[in-house]
N, C-alpha and C. Protein backbone atom coordinates (compact mmCIF):
# COMPACT_ATOMS: atom_id res chain seq x y z
N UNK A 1 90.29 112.98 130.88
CA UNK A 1 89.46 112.13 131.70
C UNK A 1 89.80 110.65 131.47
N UNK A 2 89.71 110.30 130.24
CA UNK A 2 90.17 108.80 129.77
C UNK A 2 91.56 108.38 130.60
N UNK A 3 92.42 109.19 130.41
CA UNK A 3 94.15 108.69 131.12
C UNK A 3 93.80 108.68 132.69
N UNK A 4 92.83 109.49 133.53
CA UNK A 4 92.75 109.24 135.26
C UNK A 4 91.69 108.24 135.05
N UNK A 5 91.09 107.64 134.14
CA UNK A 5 90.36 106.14 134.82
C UNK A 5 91.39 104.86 133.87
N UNK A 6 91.87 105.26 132.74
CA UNK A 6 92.51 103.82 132.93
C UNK A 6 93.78 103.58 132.40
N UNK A 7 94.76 104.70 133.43
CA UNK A 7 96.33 104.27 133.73
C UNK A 7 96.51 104.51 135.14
N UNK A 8 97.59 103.68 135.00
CA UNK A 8 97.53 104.46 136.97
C UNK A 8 98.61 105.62 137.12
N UNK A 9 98.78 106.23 136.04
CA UNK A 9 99.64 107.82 136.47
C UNK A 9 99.11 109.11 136.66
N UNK A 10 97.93 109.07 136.25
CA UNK A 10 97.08 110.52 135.68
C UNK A 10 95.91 110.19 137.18
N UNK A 11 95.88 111.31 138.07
CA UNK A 11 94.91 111.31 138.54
C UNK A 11 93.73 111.17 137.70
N UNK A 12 92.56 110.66 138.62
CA UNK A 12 91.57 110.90 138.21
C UNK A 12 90.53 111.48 138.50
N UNK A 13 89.50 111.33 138.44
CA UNK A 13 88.52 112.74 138.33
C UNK A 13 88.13 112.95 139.92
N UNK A 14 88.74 112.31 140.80
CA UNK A 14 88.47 112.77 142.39
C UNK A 14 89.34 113.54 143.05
N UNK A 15 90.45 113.78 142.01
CA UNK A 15 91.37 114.87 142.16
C UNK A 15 91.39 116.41 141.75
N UNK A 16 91.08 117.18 142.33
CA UNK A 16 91.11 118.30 141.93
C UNK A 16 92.65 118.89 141.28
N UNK A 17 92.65 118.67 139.63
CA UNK A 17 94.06 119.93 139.08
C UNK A 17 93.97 120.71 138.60
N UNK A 18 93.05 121.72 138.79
CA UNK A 18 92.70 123.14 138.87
C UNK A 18 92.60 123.25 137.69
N UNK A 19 92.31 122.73 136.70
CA UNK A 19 92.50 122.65 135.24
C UNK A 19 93.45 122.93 134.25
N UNK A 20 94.47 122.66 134.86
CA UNK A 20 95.94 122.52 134.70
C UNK A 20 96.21 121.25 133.66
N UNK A 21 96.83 121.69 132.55
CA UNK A 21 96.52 120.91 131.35
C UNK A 21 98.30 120.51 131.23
N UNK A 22 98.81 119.12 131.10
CA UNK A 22 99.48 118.43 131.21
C UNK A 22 99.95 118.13 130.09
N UNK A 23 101.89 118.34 129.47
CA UNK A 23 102.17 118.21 128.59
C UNK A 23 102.70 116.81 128.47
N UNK A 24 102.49 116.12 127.18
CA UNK A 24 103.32 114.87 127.17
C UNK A 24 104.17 115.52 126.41
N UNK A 25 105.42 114.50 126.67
CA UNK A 25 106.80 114.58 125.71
C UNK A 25 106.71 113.67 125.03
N UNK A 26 106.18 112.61 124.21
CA UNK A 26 105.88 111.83 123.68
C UNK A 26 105.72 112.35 122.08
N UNK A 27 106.05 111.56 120.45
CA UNK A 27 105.73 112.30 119.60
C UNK A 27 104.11 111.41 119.12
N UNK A 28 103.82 112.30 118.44
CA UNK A 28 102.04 112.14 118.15
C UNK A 28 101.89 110.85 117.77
N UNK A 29 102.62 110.34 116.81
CA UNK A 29 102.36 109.48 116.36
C UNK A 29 102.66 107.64 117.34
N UNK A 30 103.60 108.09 118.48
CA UNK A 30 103.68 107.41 119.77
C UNK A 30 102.70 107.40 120.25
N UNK A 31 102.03 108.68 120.89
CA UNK A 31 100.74 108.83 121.50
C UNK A 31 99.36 108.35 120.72
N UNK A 32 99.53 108.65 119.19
CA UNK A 32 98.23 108.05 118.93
C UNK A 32 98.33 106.03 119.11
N UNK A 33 99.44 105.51 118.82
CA UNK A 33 99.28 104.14 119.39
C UNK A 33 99.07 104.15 120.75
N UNK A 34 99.78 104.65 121.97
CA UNK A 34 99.46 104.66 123.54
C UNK A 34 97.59 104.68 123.38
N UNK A 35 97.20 106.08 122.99
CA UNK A 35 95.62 106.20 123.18
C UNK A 35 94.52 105.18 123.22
N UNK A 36 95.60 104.50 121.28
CA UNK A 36 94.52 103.21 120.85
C UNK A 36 94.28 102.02 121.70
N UNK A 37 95.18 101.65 122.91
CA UNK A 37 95.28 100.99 123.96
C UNK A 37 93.97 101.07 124.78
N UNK A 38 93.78 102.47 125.41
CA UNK A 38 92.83 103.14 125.98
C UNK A 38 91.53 103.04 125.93
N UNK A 39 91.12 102.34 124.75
CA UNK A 39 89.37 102.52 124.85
C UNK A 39 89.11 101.36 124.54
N UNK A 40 87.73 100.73 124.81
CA UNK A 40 87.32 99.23 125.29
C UNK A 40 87.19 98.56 123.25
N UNK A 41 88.11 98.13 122.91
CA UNK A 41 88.39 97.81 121.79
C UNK A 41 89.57 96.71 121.36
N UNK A 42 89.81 96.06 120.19
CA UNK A 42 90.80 95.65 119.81
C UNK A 42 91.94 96.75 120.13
N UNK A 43 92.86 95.90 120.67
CA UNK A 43 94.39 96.78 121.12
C UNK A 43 94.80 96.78 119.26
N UNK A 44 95.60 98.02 119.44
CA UNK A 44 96.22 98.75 117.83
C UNK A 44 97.24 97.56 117.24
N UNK A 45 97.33 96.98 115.96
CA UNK A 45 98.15 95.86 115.55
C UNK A 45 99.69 96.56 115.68
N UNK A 46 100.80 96.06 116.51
CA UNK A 46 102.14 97.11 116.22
C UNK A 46 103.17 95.98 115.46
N UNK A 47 102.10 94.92 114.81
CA UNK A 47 104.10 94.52 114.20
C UNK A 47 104.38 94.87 113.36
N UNK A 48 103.67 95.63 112.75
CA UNK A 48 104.55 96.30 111.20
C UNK A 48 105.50 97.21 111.93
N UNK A 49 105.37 97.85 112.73
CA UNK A 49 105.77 99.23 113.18
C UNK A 49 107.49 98.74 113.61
N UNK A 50 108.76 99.67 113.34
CA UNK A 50 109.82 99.98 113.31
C UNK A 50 109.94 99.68 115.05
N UNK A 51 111.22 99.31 115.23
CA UNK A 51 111.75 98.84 116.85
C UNK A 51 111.67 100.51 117.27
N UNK A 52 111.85 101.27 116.48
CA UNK A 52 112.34 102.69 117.08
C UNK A 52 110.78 103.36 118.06
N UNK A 53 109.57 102.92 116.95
CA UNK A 53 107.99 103.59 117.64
C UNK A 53 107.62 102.20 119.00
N UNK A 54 107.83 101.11 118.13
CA UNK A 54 107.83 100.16 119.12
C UNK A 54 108.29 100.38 120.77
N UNK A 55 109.43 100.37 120.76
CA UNK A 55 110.26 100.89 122.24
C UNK A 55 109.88 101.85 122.37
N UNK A 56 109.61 103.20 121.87
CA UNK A 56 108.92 104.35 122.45
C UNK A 56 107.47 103.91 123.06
N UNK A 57 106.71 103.32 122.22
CA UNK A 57 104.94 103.03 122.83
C UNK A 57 104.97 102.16 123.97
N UNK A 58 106.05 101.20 124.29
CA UNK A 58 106.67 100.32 125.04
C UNK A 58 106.79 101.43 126.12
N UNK A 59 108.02 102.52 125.94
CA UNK A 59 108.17 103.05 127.04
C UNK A 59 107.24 104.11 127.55
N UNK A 60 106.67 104.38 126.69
CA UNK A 60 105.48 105.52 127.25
C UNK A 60 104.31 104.58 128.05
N UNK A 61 104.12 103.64 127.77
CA UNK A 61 102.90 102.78 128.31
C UNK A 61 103.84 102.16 130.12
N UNK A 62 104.96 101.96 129.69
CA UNK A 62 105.68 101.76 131.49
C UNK A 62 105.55 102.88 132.24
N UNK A 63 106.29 104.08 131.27
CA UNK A 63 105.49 105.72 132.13
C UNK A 63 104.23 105.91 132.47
N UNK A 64 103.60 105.80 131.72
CA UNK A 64 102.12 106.18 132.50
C UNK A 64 101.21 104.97 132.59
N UNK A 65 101.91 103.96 132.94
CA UNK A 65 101.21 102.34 133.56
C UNK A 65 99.97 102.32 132.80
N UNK A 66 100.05 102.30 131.23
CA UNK A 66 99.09 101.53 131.02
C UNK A 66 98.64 100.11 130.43
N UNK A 67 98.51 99.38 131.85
CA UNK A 67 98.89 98.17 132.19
C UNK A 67 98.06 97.13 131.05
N UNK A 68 97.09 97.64 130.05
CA UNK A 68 96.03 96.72 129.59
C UNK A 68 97.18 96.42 128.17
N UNK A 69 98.30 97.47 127.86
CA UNK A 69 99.26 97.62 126.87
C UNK A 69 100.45 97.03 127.09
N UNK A 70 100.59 96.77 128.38
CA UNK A 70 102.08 96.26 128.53
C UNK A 70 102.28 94.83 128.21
N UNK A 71 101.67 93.98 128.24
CA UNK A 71 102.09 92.49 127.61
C UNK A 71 102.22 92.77 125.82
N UNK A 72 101.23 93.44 125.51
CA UNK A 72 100.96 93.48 123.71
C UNK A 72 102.52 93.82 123.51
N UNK A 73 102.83 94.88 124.23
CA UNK A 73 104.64 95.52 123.78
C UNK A 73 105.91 94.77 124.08
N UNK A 74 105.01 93.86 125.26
CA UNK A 74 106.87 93.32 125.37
C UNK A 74 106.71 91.81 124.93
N UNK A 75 105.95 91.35 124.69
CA UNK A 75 105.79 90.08 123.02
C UNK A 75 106.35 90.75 122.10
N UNK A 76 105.61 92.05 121.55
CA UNK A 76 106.15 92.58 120.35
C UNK A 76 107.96 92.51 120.74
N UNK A 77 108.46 92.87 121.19
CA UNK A 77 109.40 93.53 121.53
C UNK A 77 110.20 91.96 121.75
N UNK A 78 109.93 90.70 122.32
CA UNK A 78 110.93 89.79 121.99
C UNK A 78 110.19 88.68 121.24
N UNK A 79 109.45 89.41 120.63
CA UNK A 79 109.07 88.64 119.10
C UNK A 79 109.96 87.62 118.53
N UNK A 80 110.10 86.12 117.89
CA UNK A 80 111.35 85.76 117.29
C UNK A 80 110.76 84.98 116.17
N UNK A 81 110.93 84.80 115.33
CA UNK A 81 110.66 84.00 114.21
C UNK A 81 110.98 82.70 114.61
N UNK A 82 110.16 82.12 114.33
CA UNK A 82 109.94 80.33 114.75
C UNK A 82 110.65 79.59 113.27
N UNK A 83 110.71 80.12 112.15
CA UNK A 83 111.37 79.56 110.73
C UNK A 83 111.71 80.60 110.23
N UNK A 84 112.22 80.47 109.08
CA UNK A 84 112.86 81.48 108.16
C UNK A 84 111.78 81.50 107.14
N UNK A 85 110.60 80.85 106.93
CA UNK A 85 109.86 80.92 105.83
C UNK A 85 108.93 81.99 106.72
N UNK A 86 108.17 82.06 107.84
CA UNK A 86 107.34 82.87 108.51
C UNK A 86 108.12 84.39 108.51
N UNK A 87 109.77 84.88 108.37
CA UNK A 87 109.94 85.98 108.06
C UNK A 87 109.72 86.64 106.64
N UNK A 88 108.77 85.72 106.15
CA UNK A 88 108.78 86.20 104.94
C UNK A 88 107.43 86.29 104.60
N UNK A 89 106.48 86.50 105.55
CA UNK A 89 104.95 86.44 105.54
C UNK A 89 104.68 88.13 105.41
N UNK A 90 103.82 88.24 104.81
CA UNK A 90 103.56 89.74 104.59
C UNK A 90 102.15 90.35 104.70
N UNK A 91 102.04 90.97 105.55
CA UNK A 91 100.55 91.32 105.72
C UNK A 91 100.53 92.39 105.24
N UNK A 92 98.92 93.29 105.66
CA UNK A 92 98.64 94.90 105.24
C UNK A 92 99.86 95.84 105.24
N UNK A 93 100.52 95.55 106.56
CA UNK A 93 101.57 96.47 106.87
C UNK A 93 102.82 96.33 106.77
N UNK A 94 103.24 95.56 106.53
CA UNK A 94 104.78 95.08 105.80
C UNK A 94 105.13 94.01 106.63
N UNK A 95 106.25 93.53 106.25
CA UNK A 95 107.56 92.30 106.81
C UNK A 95 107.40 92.85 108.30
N UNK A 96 107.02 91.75 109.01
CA UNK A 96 107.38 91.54 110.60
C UNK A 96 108.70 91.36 110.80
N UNK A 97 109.19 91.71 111.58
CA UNK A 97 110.97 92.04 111.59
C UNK A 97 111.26 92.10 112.84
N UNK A 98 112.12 90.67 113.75
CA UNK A 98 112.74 90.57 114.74
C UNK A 98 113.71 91.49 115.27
N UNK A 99 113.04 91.49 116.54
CA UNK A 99 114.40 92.65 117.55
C UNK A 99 115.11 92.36 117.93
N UNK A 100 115.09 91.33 118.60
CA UNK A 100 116.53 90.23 119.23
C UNK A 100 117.05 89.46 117.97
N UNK A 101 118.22 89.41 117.99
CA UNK A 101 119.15 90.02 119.00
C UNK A 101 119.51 91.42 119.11
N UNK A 102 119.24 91.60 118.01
CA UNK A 102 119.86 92.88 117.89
C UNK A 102 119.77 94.15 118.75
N UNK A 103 118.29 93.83 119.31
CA UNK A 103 118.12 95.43 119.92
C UNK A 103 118.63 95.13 121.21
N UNK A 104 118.70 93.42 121.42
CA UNK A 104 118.26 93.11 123.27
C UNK A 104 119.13 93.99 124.39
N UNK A 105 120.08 94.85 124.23
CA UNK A 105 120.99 95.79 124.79
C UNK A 105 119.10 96.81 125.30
N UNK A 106 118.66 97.35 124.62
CA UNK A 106 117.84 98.14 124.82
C UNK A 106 116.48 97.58 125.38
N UNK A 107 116.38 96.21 125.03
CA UNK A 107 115.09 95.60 125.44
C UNK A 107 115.33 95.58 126.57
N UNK A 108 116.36 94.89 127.14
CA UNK A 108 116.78 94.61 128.53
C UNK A 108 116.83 95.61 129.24
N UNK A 109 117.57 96.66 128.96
CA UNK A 109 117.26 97.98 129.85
C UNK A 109 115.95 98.69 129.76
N UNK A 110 114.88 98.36 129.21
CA UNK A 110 113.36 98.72 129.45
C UNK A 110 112.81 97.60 130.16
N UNK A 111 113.46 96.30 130.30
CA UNK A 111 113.03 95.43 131.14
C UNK A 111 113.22 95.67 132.43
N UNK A 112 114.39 95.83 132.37
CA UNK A 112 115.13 95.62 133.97
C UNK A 112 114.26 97.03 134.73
N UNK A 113 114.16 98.49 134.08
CA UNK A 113 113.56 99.40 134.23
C UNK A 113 112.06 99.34 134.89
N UNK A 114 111.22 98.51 134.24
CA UNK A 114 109.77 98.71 134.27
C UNK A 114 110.18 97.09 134.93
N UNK A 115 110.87 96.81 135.48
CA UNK A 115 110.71 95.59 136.26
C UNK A 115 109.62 94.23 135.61
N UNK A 116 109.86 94.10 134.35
CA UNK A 116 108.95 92.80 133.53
C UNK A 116 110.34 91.70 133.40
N UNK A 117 109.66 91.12 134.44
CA UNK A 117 110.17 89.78 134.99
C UNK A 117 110.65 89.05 133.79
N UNK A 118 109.18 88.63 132.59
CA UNK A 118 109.23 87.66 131.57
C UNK A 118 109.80 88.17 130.16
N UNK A 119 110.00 89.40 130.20
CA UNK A 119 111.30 90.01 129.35
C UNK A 119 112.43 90.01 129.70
N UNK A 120 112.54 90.11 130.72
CA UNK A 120 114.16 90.34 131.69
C UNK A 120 114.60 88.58 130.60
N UNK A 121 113.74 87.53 130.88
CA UNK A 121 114.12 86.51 130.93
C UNK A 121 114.64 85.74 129.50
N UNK A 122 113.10 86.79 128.90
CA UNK A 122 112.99 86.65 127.14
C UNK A 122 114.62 86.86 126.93
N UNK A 123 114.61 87.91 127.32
CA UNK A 123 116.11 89.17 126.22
C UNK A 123 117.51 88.15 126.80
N UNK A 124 117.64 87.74 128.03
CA UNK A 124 118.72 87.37 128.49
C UNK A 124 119.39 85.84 127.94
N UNK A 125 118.95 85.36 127.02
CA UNK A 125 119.35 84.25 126.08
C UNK A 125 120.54 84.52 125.35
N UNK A 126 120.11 86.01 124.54
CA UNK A 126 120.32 86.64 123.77
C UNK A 126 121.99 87.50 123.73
N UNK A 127 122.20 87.12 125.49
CA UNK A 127 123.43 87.65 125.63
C UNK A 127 124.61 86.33 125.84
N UNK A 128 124.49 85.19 125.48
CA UNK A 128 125.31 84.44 126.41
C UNK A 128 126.50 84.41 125.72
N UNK A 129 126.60 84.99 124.31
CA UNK A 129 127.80 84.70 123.36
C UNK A 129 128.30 86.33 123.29
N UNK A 130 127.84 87.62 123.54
CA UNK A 130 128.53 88.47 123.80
C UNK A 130 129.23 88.86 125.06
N UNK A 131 129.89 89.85 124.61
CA UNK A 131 130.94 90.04 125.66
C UNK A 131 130.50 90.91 126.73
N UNK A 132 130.55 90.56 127.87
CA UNK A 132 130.08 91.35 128.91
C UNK A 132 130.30 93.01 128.72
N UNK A 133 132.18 93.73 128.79
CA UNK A 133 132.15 94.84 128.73
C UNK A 133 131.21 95.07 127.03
N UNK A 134 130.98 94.78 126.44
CA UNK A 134 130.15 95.54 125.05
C UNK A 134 128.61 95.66 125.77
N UNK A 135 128.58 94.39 126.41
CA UNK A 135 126.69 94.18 127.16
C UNK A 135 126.77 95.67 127.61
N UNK A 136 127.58 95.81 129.11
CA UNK A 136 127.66 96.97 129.90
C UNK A 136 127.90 98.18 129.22
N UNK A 137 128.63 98.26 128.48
CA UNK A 137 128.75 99.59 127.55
C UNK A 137 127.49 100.12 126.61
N UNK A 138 126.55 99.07 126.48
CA UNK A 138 125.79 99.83 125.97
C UNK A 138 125.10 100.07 126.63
C-alpha cells in the first residue's frame, strides 16, 4: 500500500492487482534504505554507506520514482570535499568518502539514464582531462 501512494511506479489502491504480490530484485539491505525514504520522517543518513549501496538506492529510487529520495542520492553521489581536513571528519558511521572522480563513468550513466539534469552537470567536470575512448568504454 505505502509504494502505490508514494512512488509513481506501483499502482495504487484504485487499481485492482488481484492480489498479485510483486517481486523486487533489489538486495534487502538496498530496500531497507529505499523504504526509509517512504514514511513521513527524517530521510535515512547515506554518507557512511559504500558507492556500491549508494548507486544501487540511487538506482532503485529512479526505478520506482521515488521522487522525495532522488535529490538526497544524487548530492550523495557527487558529494566533493571542500578541504582535505573535512575528509577527515568522522561521525557515527565512518569517513565520508568522495565518488568523483572516480566513479563519475557510472554517475554519469545513472544521470544521463534517469535524465537529472544537475548531475549530468555535477559529474561532467570530472571528465575534461580523460580520454574520450576510456569515457566511452566504460
Amino acid at each position: 500500500m505505502v509504494l502505490g501512494v508514494t512512488t509513481g511506479t506501483f499502482p495504487g489502491s484504485e487499481i485492482d492487482t488481484g492480489g498479485e504480490m510483486v517481486q523486487l530484485t533489489e538486495l534487502a539491505n538496498v530496500l531497507s534504505i529505499l523504504f526509509a525514504f517512504l514514511y513521513p520522517k527524517a530521510p535515512p543518513d547515506i554518507r557512511g554507506e559504500s558507492f556500491e549501496v549508494v548507486s544501487a538506492v540511487a538506482e532503485a529510487v529512479g526505478k520506482y520514482e521515488v521522487f522525495s529520495a532522488v535529490e538526497v542520492c544524487n548530492k550523495r553521489l557527487a558529494y566533493i570535499v571542500s578541504n582535505l581536513s573535512s575528509f577527515f571528519l568522522v561521525d557515527k558511521i565512518g569517513y565520508y568518502r568522495e565518488f568523483l572522480p572516480e566513479h563519475a563513468p557510472e554517475i554519469l550513466a545513472h544521470a544521463v539514464k534517469h535524465d537529472y539534469a544537475r548531475l549530468i552537470s555535477d559529474t561532467l567536470s570530472h571528465f575534461s582531462r580523460a580520454s574520450l575512448i576510456s569515457v566511452l568504454e566504460r
